[in-house]
N, C-alpha and C. Protein backbone atom coordinates (compact mmCIF):
# COMPACT_ATOMS: atom_id res chain seq x y z
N UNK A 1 0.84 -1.17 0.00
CA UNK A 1 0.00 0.00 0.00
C UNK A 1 0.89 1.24 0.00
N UNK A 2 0.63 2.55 -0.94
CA UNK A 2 1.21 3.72 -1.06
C UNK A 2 0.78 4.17 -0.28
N UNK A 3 1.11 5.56 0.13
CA UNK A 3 0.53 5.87 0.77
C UNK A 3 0.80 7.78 0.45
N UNK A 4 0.16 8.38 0.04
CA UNK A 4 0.53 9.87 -0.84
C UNK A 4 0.70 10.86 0.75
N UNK A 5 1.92 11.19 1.04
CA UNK A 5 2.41 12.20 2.30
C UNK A 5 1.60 13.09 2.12
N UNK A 6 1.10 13.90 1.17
CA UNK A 6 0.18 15.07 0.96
C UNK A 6 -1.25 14.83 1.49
N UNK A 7 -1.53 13.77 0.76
CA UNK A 7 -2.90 13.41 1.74
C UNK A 7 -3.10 12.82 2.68
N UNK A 8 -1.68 12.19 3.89
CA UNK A 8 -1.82 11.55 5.13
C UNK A 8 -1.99 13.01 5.18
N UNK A 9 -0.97 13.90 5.38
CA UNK A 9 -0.94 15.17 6.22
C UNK A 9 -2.58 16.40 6.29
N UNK A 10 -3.12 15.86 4.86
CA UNK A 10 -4.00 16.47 5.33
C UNK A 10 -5.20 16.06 5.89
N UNK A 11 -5.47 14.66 5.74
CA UNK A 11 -6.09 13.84 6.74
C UNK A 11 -6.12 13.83 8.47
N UNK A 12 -4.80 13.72 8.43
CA UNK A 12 -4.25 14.02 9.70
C UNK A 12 -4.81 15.87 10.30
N UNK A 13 -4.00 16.85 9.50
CA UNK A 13 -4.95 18.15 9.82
C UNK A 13 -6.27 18.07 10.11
N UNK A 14 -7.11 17.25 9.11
CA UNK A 14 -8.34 17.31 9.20
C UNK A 14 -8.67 16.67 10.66
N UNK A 15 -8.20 15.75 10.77
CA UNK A 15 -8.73 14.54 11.98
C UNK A 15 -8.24 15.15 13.27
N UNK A 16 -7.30 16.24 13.25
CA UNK A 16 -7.34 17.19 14.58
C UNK A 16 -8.28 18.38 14.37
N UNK A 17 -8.53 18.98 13.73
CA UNK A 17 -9.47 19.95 13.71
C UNK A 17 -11.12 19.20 14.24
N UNK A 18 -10.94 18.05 13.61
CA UNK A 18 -12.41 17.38 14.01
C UNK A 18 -12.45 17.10 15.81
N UNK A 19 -11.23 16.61 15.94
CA UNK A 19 -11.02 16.48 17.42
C UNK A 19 -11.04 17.52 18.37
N UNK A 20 -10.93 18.54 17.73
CA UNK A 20 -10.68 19.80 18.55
C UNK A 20 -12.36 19.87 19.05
N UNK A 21 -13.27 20.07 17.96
CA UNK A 21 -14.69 20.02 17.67
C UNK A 21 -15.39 19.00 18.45
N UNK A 22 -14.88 17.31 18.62
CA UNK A 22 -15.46 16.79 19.28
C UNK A 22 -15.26 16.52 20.71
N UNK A 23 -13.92 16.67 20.74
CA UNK A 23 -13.72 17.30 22.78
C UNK A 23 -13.99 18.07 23.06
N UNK A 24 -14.71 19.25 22.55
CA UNK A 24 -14.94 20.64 22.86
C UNK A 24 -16.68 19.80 23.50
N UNK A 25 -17.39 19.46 22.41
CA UNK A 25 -18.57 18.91 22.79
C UNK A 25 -18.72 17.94 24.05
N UNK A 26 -18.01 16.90 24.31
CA UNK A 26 -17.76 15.79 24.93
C UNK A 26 -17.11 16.14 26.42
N UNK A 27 -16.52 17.21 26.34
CA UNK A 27 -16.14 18.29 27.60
C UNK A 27 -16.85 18.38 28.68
N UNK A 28 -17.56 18.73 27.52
CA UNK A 28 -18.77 19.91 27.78
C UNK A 28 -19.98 18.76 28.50
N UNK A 29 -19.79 17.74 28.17
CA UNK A 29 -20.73 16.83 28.72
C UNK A 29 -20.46 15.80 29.31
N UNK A 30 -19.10 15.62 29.61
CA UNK A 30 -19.22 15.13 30.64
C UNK A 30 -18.97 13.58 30.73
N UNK A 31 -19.24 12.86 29.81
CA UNK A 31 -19.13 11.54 29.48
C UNK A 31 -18.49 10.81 28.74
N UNK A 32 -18.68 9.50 28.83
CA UNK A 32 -17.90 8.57 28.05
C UNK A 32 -18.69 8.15 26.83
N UNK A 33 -17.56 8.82 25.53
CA UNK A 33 -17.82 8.62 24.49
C UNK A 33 -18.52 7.34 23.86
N UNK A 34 -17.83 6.02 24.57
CA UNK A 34 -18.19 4.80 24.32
C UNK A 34 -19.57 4.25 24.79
N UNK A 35 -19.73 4.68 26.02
CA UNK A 35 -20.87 3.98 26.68
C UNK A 35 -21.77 4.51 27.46
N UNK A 36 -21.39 6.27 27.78
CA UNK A 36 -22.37 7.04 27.70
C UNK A 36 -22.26 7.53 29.01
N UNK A 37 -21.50 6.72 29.94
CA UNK A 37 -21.33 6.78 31.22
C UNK A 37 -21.48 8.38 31.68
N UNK A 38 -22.10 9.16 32.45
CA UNK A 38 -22.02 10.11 32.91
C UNK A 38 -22.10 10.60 34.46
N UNK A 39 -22.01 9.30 35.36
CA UNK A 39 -22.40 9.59 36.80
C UNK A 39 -21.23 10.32 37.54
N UNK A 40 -20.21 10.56 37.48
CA UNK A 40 -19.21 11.58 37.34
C UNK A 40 -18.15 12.02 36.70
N UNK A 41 -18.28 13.15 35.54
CA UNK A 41 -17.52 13.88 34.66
C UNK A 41 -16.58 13.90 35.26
N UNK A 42 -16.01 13.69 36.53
CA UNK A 42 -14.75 14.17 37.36
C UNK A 42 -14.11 13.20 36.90
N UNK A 43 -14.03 12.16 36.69
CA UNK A 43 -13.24 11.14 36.20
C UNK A 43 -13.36 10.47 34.83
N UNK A 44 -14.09 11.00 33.92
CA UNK A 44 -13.64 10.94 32.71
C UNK A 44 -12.11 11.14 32.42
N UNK A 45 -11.52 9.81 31.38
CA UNK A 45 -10.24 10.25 31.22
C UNK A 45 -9.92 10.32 29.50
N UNK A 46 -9.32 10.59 28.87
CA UNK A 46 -8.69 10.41 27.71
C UNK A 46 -8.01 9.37 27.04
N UNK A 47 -8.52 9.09 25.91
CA UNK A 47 -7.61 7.77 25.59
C UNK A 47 -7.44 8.00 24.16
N UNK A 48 -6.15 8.17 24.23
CA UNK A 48 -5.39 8.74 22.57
C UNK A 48 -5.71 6.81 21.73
N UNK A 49 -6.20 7.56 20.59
CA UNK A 49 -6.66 6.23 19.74
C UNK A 49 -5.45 5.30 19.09
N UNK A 50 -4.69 5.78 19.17
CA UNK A 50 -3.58 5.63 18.26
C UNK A 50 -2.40 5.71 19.20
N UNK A 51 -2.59 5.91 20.43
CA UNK A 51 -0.98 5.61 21.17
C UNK A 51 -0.87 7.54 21.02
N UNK A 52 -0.11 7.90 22.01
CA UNK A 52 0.70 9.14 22.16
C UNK A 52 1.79 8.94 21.76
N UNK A 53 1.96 8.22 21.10
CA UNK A 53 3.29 8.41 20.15
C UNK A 53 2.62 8.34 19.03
N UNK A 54 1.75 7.88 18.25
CA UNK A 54 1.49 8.52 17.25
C UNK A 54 0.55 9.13 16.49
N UNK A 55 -0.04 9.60 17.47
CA UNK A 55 -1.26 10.77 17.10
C UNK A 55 -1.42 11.64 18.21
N UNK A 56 -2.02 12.75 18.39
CA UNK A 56 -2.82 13.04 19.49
C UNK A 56 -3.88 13.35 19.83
N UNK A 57 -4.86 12.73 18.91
CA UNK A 57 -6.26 12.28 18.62
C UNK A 57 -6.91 11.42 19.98
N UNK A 58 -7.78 11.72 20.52
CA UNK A 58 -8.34 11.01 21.75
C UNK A 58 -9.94 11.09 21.71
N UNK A 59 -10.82 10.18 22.72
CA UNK A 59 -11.74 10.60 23.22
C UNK A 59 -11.64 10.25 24.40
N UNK A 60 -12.74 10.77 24.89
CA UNK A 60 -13.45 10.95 26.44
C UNK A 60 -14.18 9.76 26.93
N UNK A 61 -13.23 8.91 27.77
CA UNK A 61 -13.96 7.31 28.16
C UNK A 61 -14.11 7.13 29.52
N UNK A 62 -14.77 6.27 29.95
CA UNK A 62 -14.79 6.13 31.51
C UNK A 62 -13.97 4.86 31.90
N UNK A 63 -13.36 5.12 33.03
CA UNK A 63 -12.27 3.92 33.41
C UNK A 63 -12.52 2.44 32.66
N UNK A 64 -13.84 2.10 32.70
CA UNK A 64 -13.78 0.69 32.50
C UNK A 64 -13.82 0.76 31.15
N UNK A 65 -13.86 1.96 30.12
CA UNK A 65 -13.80 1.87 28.45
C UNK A 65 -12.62 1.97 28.44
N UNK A 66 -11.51 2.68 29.36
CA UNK A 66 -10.63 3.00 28.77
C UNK A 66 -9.87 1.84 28.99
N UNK A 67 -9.97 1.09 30.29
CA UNK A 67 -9.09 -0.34 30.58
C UNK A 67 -9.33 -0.91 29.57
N UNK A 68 -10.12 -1.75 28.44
CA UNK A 68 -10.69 -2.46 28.28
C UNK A 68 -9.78 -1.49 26.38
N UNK A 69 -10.46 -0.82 26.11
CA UNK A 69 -9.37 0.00 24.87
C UNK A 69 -7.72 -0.01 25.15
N UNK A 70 -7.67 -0.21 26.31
CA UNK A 70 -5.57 -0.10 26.48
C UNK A 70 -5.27 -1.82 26.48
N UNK A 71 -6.18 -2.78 27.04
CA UNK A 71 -6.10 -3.74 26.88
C UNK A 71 -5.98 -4.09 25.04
N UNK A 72 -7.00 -3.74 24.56
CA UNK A 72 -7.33 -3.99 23.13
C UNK A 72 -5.17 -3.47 22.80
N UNK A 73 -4.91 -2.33 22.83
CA UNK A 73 -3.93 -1.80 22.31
C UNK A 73 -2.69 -2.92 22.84
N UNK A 74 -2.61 -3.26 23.92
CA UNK A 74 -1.65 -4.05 24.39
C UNK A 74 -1.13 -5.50 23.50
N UNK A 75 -2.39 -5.70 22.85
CA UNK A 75 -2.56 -6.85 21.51
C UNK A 75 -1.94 -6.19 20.16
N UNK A 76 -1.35 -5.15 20.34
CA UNK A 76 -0.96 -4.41 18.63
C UNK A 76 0.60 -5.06 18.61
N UNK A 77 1.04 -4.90 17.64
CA UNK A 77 2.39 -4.88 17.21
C UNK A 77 3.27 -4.09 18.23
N UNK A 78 4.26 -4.62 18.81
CA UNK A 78 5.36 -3.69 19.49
C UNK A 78 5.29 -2.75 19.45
N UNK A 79 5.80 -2.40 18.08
CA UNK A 79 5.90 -1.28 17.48
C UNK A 79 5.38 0.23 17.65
N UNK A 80 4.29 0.15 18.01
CA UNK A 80 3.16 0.82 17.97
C UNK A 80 3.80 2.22 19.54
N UNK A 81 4.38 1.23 20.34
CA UNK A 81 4.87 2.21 20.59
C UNK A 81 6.08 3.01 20.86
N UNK A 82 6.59 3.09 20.00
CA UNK A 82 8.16 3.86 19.25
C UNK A 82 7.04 4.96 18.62
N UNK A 83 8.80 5.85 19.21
CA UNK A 83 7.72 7.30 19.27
C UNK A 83 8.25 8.00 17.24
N UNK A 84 9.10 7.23 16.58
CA UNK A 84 9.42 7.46 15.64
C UNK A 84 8.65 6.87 14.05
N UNK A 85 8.07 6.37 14.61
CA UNK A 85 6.83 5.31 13.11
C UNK A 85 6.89 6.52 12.18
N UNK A 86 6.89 5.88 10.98
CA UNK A 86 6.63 6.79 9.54
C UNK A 86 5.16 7.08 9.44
N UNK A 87 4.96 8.03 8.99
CA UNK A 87 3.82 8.71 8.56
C UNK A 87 2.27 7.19 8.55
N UNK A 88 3.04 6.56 7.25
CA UNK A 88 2.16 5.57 7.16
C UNK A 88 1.41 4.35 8.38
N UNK A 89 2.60 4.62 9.12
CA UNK A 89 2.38 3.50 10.08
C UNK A 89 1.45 4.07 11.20
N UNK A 90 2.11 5.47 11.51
CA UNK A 90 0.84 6.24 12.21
C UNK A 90 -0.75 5.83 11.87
N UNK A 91 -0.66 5.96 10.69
CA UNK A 91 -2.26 6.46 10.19
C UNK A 91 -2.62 5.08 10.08
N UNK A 92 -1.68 4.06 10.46
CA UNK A 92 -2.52 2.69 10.26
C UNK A 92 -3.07 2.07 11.34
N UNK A 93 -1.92 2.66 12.67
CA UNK A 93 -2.51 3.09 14.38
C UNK A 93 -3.73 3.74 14.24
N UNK A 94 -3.98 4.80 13.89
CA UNK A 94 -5.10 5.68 13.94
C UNK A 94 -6.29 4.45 13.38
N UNK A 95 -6.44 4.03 12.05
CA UNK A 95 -7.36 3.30 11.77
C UNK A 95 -7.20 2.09 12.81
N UNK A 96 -6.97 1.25 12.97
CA UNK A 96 -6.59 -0.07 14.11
C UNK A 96 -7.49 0.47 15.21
N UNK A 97 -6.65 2.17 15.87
CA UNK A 97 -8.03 2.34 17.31
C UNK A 97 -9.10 2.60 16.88
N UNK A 98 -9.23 3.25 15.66
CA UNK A 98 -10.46 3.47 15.40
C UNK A 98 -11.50 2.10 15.46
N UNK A 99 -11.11 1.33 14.80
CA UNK A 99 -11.46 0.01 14.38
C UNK A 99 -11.74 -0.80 15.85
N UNK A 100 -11.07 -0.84 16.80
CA UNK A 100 -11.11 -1.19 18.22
C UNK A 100 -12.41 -0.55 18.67
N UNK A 101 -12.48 0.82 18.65
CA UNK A 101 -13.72 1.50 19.18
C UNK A 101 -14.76 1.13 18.33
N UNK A 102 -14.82 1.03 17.18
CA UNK A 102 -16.41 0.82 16.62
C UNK A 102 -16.67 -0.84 17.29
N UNK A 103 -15.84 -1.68 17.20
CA UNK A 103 -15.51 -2.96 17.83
C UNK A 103 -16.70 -2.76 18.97
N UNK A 104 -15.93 -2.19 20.11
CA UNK A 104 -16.68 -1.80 21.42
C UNK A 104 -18.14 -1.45 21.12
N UNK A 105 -18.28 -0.41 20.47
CA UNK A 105 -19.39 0.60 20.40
C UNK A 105 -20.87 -0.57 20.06
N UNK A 106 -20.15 -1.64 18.57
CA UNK A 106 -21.22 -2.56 18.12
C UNK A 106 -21.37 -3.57 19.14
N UNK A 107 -20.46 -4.31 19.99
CA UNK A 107 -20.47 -4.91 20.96
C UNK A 107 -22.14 -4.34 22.31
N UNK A 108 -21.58 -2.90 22.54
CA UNK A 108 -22.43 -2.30 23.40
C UNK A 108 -23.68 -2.19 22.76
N UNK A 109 -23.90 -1.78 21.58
CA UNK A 109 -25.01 -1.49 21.16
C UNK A 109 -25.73 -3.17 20.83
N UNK A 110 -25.15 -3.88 20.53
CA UNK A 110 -25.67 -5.31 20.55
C UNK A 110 -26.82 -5.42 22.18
N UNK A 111 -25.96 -5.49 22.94
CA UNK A 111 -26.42 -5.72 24.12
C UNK A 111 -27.12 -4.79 24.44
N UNK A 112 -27.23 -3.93 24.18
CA UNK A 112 -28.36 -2.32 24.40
C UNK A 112 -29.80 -3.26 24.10
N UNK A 113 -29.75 -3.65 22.28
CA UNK A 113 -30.50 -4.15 22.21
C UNK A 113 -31.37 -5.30 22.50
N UNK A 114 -30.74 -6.34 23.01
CA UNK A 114 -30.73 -7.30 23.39
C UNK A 114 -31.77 -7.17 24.63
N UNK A 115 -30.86 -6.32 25.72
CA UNK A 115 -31.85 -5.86 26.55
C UNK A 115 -33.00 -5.11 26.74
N UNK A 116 -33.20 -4.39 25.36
CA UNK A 116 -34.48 -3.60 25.30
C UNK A 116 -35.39 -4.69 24.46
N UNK A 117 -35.34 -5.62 23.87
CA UNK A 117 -36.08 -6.40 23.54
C UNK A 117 -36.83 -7.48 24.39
N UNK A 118 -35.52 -8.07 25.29
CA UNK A 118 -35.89 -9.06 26.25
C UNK A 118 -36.32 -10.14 25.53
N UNK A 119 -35.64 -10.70 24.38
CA UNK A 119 -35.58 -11.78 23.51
C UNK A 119 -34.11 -12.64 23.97
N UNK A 120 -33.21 -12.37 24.45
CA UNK A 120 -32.28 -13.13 24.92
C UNK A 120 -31.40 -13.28 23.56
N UNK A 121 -31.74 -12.05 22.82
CA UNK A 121 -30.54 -12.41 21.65
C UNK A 121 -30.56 -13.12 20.51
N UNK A 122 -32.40 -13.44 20.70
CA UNK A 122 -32.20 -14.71 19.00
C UNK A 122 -32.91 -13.85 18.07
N UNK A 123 -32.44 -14.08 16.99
CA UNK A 123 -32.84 -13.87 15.64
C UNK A 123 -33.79 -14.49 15.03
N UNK A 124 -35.10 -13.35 14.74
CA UNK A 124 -35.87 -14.26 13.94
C UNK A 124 -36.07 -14.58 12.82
N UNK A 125 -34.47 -14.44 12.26
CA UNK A 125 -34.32 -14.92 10.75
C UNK A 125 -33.21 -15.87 10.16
């Protein structure tokens, strides 16, 4: 895979400007991005998607999202955290957490539903 430096970098611009936008919101409220948690904003913490070494892209999780996302990360390649990775390898961190969180998110929302049905999970197809 190529990977064109002109358009990681502006991907990358873009994907902090968006971040700026969605911690500003998520701040502001208090909760965990993942699971909605809000019984105290005081301990919301941050969890860079991609490792602080190579992004500084985060959201707003509550302890047990964020254990459970650093766990997920602890399964990556070594690598991941050397604070020197090429451009490409960054942005392949960035997709990987991303990919971890929707992971979570469909996981939770499975069971959201599950429990608002009170079918125990079967399919009626």
């Amino acid at each position: 895979m190529v990977i064109d430096p002109t358009a990681y970098s502006t991907e990358i611009v873009r994907l902090k400007k968006d971040n700026q936008w969605i911690s500003q919101i998520i701040d502001r409220a208090g909760c965990c991005l993942l699971c909605g948690w809000d019984l105290d904003p005081r301990i919301i913490e941050n969890h860079h998607i991609a490792g602080k070494n190579n992004s500084d892209i985060y959201i707003p999780v509550c302890p047990n999202c964020h254990q459970i996302l650093c766990q997920k990360q602890s399964s990556w390649p070594v690598d991941w955290t050397q604070p020197d990775n090429p451009p490409s390898k960054r942005l392949l961190y960035i997709a990987r957490g991303l990919s971890d969180i929707a992971n979570i998110q469909s996981r939770l929302l499975k069971d959201l539903s599950v429990e608002l049905s009170g079918d125990g999970g079967h399919d009626d197809h």
